[in-house]
C-alpha atoms as a PDB file:
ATOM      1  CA  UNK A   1       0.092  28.524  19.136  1.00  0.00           C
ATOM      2  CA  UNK A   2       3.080  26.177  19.173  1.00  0.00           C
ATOM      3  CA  UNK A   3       2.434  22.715  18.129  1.00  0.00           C
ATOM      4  CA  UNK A   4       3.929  19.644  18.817  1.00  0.00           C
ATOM      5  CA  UNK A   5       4.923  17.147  16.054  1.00  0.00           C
ATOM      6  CA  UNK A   6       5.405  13.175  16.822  1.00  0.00           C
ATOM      7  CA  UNK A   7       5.807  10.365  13.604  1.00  0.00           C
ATOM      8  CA  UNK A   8       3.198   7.718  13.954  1.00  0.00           C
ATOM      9  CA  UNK A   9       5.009   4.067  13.782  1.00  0.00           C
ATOM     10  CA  UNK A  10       3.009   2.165  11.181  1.00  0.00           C
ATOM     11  CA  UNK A  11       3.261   0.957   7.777  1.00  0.00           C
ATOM     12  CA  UNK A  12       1.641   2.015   4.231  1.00  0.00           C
ATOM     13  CA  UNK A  13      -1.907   1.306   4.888  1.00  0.00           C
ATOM     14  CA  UNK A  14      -3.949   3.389   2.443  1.00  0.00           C
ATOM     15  CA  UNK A  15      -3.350   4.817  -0.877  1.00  0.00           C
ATOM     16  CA  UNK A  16      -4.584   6.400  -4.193  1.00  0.00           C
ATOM     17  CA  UNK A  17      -5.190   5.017  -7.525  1.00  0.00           C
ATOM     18  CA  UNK A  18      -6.948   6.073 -11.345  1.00  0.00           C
ATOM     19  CA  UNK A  19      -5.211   2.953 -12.522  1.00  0.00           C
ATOM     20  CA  UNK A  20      -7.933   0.681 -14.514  1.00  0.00           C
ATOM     21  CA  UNK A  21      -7.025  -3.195 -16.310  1.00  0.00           C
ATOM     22  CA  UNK A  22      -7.377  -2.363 -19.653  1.00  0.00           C
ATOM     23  CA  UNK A  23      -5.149   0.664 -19.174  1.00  0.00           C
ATOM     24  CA  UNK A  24      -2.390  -1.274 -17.072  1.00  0.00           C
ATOM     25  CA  UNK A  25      -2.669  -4.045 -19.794  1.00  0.00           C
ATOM     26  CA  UNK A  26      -2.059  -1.731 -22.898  1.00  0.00           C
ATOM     27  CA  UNK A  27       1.023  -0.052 -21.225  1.00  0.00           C
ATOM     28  CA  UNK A  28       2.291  -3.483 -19.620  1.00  0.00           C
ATOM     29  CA  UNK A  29       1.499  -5.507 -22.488  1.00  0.00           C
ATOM     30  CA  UNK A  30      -0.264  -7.959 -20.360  1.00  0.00           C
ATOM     31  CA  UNK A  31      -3.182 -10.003 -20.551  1.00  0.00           C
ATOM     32  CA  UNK A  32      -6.108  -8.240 -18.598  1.00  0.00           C
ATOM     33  CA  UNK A  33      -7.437 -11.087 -16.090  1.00  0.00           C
ATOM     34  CA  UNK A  34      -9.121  -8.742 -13.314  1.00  0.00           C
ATOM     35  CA  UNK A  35     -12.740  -9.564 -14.678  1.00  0.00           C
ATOM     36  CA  UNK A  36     -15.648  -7.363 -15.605  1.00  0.00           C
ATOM     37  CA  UNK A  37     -16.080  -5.970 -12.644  1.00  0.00           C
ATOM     38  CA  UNK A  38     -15.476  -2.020 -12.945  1.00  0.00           C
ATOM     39  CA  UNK A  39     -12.044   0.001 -11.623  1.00  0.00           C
ATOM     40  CA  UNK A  40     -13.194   3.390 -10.729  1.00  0.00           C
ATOM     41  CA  UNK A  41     -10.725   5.955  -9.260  1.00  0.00           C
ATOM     42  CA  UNK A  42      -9.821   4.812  -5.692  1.00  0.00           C
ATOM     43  CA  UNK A  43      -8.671   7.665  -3.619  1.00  0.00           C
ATOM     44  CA  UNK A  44      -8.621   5.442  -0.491  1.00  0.00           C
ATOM     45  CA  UNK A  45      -7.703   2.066  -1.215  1.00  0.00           C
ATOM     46  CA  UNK A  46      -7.601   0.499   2.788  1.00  0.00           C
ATOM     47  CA  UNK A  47      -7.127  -3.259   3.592  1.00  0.00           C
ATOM     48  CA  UNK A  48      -9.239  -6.319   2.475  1.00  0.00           C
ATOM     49  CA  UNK A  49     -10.380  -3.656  -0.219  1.00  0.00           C
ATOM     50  CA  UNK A  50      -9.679  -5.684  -3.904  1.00  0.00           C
ATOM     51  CA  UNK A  51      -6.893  -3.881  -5.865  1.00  0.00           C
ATOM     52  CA  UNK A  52      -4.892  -4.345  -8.911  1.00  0.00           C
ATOM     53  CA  UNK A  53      -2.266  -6.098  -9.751  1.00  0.00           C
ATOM     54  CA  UNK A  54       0.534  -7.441 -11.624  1.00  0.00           C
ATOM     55  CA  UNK A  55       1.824 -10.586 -12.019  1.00  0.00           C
ATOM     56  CA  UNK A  56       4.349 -13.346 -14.215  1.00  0.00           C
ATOM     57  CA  UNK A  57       2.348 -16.376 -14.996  1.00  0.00           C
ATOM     58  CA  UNK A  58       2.623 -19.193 -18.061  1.00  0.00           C
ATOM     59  CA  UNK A  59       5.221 -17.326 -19.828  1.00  0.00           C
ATOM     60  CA  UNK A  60       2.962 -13.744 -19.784  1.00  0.00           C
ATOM     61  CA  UNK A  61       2.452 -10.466 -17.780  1.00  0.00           C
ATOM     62  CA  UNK A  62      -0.932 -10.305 -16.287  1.00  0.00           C
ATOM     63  CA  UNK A  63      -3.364  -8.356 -14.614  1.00  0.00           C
ATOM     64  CA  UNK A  64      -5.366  -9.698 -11.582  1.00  0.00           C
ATOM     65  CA  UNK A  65      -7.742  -8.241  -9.210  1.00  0.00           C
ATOM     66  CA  UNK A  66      -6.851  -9.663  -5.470  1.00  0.00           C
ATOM     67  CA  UNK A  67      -7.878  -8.978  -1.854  1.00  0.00           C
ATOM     68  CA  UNK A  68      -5.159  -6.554   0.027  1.00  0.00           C
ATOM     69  CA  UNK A  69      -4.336  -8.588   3.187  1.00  0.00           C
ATOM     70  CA  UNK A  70      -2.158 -11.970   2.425  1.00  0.00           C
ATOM     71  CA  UNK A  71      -3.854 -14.754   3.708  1.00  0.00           C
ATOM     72  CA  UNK A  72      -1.319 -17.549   3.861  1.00  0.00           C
ATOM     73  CA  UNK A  73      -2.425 -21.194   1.901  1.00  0.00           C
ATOM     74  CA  UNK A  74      -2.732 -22.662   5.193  1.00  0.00           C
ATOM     75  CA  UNK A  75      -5.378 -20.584   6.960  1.00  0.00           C
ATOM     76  CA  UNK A  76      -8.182 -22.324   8.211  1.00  0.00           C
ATOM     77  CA  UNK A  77     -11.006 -19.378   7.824  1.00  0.00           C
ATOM     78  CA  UNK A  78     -10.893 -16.063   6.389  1.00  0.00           C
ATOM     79  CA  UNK A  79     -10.714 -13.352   8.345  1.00  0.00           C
ATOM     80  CA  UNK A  80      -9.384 -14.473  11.654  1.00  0.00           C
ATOM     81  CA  UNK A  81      -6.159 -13.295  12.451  1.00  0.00           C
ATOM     82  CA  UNK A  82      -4.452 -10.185  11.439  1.00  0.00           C
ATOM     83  CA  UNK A  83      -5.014  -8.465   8.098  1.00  0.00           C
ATOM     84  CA  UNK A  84      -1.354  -8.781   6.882  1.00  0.00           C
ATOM     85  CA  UNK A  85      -1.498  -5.964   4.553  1.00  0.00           C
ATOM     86  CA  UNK A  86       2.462  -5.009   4.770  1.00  0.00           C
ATOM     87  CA  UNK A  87       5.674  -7.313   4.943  1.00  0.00           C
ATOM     88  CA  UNK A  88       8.579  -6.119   6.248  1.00  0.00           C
ATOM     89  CA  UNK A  89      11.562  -6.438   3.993  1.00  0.00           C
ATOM     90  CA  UNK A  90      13.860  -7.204   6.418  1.00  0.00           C
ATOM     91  CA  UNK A  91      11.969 -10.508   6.920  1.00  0.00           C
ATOM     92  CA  UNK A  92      10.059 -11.840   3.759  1.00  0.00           C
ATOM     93  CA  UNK A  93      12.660 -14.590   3.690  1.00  0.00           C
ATOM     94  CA  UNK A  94      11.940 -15.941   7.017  1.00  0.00           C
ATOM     95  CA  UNK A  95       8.455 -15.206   8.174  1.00  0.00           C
ATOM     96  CA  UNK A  96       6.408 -17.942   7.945  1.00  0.00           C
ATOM     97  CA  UNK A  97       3.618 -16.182   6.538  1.00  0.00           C
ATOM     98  CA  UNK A  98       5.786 -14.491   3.451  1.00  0.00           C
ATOM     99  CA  UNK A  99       8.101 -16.475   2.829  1.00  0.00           C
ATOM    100  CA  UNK A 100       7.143 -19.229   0.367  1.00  0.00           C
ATOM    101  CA  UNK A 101       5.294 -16.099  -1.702  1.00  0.00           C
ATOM    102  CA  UNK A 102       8.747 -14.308  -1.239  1.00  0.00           C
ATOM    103  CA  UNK A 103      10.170 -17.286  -3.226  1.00  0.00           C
ATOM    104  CA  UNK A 104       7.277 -18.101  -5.997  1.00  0.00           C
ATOM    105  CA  UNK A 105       4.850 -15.462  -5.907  1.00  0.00           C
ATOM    106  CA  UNK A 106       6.126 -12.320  -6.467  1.00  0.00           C
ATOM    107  CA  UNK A 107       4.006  -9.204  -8.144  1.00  0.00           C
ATOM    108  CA  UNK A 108       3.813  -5.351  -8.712  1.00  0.00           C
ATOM    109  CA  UNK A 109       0.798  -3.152  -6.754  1.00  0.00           C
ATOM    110  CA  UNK A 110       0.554   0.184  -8.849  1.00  0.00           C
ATOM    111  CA  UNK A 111      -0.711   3.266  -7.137  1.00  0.00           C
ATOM    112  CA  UNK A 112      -0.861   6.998  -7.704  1.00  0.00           C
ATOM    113  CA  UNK A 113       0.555   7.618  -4.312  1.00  0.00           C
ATOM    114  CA  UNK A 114       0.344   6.218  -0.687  1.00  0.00           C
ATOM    115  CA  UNK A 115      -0.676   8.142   2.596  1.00  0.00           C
ATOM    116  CA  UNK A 116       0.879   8.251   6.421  1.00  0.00           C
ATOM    117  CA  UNK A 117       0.338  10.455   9.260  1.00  0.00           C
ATOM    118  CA  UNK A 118       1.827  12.159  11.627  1.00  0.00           C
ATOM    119  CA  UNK A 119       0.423  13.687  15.199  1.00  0.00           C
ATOM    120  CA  UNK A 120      -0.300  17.239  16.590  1.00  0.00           C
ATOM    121  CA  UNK A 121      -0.645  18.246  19.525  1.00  0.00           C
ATOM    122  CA  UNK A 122      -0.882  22.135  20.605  1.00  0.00           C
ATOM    123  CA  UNK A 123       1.810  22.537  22.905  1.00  0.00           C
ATOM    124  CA  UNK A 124       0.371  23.387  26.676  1.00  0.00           C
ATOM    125  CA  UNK A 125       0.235  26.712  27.940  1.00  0.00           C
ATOM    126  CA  UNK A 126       1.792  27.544  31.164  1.00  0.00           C
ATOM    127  CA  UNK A 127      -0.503  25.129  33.992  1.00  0.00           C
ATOM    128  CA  UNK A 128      -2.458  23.627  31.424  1.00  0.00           C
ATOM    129  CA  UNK A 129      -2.562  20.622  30.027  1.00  0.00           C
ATOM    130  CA  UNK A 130      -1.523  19.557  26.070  1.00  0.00           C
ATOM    131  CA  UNK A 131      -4.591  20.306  23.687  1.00  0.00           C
ATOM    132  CA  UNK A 132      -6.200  17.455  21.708  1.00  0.00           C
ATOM    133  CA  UNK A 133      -4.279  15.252  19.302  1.00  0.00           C
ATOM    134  CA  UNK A 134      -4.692  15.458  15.423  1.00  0.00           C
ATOM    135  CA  UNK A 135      -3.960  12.912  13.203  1.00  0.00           C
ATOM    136  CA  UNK A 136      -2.694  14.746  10.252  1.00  0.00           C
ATOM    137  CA  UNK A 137      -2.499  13.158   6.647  1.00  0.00           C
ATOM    138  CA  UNK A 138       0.063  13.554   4.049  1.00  0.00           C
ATOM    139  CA  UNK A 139       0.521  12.267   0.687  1.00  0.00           C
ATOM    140  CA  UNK A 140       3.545  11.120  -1.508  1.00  0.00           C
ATOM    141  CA  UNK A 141       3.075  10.609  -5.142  1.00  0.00           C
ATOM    142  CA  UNK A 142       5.484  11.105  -8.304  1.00  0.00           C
ATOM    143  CA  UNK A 143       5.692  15.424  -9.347  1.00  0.00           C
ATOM    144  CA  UNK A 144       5.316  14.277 -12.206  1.00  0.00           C
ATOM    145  CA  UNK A 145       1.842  12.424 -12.012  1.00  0.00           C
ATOM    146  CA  UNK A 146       3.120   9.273 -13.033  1.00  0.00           C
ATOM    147  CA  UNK A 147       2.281   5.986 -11.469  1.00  0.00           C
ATOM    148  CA  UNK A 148       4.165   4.036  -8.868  1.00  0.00           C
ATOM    149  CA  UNK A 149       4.784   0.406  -9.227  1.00  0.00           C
ATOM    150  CA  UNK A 150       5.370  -0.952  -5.225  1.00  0.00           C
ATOM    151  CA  UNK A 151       6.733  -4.403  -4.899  1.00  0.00           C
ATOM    152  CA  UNK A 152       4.459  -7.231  -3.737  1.00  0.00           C
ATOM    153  CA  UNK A 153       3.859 -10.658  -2.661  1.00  0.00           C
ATOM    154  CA  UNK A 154       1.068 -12.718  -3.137  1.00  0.00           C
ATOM    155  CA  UNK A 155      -0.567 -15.858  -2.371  1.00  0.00           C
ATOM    156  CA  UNK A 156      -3.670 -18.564  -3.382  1.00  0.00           C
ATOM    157  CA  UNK A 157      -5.920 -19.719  -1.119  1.00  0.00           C
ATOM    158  CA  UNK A 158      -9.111 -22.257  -0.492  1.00  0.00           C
ATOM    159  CA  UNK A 159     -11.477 -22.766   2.276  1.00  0.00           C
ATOM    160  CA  UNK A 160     -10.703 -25.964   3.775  1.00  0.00           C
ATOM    161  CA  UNK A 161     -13.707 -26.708   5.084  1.00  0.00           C
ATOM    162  CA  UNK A 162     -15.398 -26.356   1.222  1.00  0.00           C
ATOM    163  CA  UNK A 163     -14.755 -28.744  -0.968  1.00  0.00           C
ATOM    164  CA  UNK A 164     -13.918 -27.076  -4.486  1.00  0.00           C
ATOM    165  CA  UNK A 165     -13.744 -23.948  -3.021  1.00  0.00           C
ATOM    166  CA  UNK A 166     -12.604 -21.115  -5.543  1.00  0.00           C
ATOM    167  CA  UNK A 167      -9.191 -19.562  -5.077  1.00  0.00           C
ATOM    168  CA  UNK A 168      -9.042 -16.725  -3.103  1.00  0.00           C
ATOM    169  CA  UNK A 169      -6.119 -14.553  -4.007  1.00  0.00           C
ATOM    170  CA  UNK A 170      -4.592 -11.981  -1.830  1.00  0.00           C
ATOM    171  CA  UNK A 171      -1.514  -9.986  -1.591  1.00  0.00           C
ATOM    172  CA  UNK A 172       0.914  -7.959   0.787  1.00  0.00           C
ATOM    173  CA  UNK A 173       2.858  -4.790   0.550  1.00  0.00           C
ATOM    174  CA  UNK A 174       6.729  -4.590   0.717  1.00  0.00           C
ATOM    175  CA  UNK A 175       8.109  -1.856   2.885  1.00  0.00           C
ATOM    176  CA  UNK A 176      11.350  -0.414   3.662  1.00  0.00           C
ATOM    177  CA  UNK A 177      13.213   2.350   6.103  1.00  0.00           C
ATOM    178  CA  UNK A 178      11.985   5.568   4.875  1.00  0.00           C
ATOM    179  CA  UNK A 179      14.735   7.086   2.791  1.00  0.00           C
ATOM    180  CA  UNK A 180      15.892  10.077   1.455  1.00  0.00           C
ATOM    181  CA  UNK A 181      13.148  12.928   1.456  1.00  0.00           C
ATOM    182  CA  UNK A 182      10.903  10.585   2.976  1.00  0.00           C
ATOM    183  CA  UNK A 183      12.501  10.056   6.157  1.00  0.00           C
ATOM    184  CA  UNK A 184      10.909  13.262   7.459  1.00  0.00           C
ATOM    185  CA  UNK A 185       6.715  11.643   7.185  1.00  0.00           C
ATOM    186  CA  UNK A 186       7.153   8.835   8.250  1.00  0.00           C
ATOM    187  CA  UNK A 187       9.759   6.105   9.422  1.00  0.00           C
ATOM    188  CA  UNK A 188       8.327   3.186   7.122  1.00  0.00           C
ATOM    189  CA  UNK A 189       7.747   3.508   3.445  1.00  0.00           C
ATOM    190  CA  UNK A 190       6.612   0.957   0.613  1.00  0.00           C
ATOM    191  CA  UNK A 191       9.177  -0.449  -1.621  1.00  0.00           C
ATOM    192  CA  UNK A 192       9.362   1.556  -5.148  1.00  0.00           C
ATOM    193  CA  UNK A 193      10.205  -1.514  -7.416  1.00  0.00           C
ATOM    194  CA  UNK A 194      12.265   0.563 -10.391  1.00  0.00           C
ATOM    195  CA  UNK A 195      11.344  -0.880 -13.565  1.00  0.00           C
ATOM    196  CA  UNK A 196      15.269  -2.492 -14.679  1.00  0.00           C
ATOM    197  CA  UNK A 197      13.790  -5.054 -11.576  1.00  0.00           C
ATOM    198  CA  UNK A 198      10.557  -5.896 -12.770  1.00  0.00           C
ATOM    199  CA  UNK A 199      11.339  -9.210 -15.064  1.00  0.00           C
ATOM    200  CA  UNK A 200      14.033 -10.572 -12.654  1.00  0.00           C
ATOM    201  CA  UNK A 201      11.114  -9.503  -9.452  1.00  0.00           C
ATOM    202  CA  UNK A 202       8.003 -11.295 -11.099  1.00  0.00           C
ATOM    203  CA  UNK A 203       9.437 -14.010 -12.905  1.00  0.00           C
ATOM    204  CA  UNK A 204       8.847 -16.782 -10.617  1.00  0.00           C
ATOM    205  CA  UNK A 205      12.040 -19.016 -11.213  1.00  0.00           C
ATOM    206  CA  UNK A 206      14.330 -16.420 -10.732  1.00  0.00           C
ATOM    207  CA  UNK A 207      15.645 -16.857  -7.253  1.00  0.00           C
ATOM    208  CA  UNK A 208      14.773 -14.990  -4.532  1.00  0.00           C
ATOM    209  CA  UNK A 209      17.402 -12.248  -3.592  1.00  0.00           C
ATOM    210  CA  UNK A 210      17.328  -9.395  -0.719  1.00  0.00           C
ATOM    211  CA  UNK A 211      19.239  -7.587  -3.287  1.00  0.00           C
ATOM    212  CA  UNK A 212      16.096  -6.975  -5.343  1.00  0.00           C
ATOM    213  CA  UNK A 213      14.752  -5.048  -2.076  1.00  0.00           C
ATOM    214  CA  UNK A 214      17.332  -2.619  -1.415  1.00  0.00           C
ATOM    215  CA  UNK A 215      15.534   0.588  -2.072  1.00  0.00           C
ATOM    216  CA  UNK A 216      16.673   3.012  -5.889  1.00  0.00           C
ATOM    217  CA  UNK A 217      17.292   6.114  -4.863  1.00  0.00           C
ATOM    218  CA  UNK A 218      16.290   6.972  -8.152  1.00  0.00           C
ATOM    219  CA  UNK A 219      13.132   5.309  -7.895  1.00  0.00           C
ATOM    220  CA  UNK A 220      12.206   7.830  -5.232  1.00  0.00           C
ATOM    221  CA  UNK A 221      13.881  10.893  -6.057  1.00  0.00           C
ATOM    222  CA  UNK A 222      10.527  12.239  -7.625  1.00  0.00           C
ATOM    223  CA  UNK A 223       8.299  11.589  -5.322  1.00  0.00           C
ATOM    224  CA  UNK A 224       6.982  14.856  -3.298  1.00  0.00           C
ATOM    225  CA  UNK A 225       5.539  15.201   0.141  1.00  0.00           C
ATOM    226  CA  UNK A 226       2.184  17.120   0.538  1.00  0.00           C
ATOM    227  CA  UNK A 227      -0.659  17.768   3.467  1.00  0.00           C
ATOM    228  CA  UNK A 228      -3.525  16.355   2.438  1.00  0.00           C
ATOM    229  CA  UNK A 229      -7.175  16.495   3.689  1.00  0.00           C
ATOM    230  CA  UNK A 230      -8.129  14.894   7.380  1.00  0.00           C
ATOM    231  CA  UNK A 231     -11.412  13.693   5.091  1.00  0.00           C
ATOM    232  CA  UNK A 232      -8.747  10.662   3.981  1.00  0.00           C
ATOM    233  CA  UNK A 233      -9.079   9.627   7.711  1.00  0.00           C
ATOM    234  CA  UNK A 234     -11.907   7.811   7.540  1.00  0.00           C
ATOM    235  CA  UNK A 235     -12.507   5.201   5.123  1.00  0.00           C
ATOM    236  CA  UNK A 236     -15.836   6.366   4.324  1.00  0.00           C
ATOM    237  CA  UNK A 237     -14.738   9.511   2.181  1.00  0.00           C
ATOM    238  CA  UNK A 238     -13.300   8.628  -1.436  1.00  0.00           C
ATOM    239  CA  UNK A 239     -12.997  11.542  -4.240  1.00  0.00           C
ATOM    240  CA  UNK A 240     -10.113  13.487  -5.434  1.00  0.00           C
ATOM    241  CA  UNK A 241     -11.117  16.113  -2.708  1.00  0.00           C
ATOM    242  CA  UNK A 242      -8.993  14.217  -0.557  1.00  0.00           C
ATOM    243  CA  UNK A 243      -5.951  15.251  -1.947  1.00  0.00           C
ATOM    244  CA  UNK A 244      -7.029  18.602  -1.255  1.00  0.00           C
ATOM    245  CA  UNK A 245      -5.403  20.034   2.084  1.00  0.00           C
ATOM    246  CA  UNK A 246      -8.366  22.883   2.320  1.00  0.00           C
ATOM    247  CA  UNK A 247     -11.048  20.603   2.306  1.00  0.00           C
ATOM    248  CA  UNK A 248     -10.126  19.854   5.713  1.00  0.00           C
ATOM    249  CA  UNK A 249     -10.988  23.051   6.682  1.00  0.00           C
ATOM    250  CA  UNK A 250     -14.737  22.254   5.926  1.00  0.00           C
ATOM    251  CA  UNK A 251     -14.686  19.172   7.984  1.00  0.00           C
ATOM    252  CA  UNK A 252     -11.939  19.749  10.593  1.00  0.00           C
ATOM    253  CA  UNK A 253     -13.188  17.701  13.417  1.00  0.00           C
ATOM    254  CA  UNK A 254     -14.035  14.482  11.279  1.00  0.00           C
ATOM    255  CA  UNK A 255     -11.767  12.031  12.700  1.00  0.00           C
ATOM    256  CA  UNK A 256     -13.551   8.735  10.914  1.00  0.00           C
ATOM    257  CA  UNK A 257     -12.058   5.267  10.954  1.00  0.00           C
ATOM    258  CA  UNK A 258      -8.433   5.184  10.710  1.00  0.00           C
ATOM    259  CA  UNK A 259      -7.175   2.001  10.088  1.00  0.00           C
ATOM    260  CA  UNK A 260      -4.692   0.978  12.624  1.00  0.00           C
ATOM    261  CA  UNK A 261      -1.240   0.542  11.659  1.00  0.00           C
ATOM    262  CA  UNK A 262       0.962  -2.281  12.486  1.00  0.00           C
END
């Protein structure tokens, strides 16, 4: 049966990590500030989910736990408005939402690998109509196993309407055109920050530059392209089963709750 094959427009809006603080802070040689709380293995890290980080702060690398979704300082209540879980490149320096963090607040988001999808459809027989859609996952990660370090921003906020509040702290996701390999999953990819960038990207007083955005090719030349389970649709399902394309196969009609994509 013929299929046909259309890229879903979107963003990176779920990915895969085994990263923990006390790991991250041993190979950064930072100062591990993401609390007691415990880091298991996240195979499907989704928005307003708390995830790792890296950050420049008082003269030292540290490691801090905050909420995926920016929510700009001046926000009047969490959780109304869009989750703003991505930031487009091309406009970090003017959106009003990015761009003071574009200029002071700057940090690293490591991962294992990220997910997108792409659409199938069987192609219609002759007087029939198309068969039903399938949102198909695949996965990019480093051939080598190693971890990816995607480029940032971040941001403190308080609850206006609670005096003393404690800081919430949030963060965003840089992306870029899809490039290279790439270019055939999807037409959006996070930014790979390549490790020559990393002092000049999270050092707060070092100006803010577009140049530090344009994608490495070497960055990405690794990184591998492989179907992946439909059991990563739905945010429900976490395990390293999910990076297993025939575990579909047990489960092939689970469509779940996929996130929308901007």
């Amino acid at each position: 049966m013929s299929v046909v094959r259309a890229t879903l427009v979107g963003m990176c809006g779920r990915y895969a990590t085994t990263a923990n603080p006390a790991t991250l802070a041993a190979d950064l040689d930072a100062i591990d500030e993401a609390g007691e709380e415990e880091s298991p293995p996240d195979y499907n890290v989704a928005p307003t989910t708390q995830v790792l980080t890296v950050v420049d702060r008082h003269d030292a690398r540290r490691i801090r736990r905050m909420r995926w979704g920016l929510v700009p300082s001046w926000t009047k209540e969490l959780g109304k408005g869009p989750v703003l879980f991505n930031a487009r490149a091309d406009s970090v320096d003017t959106k009003p939402a990015f761009r003071n963090a574009f200029k002071y607040k700057r940090c690293l988001v490591p991962m294992d690998g990220w997910y997108e999808w792409q659409t199938e459809v069987d192609a219609a027989a002759a007087g029939k109509k198309p068969g039903k859609a399938k949102k198909i996952p695949y996965y990019m990660s480093p051939e080598d196993g190693s971890r990816l370090y995607m480029a940032g921003l971040w941001s403190v906020w308080h609850d206006p309407a609670v005096e003393d509040s404690p800081p919430v702290l949030s963060c965003s996701i840089i992306t870029v055109d899809s490039a290279a390999q790439l270019e055939n999953v999807h037409d959006r990819m996070p930014l790979v920050m390549p490790r020559d960038r990393w002092t000049a990207w999270l050092d707060p007083e070092h100006p803010a530059s577009t140049d530090l955005l344009a994608v490495s090719p070497d960055a990405i030349a690794d990184i591998t392209v492989r179907r992946v389970s439909t059991l990563v649709n739905s945010v429900k399902n976490n395990g390293p089963e999910l990076l297993d394309p025939d575990a579909a196969g047990r489960d092939e009609e689970q469509v779940g709750e996929q996130i929308s994509l901007l």
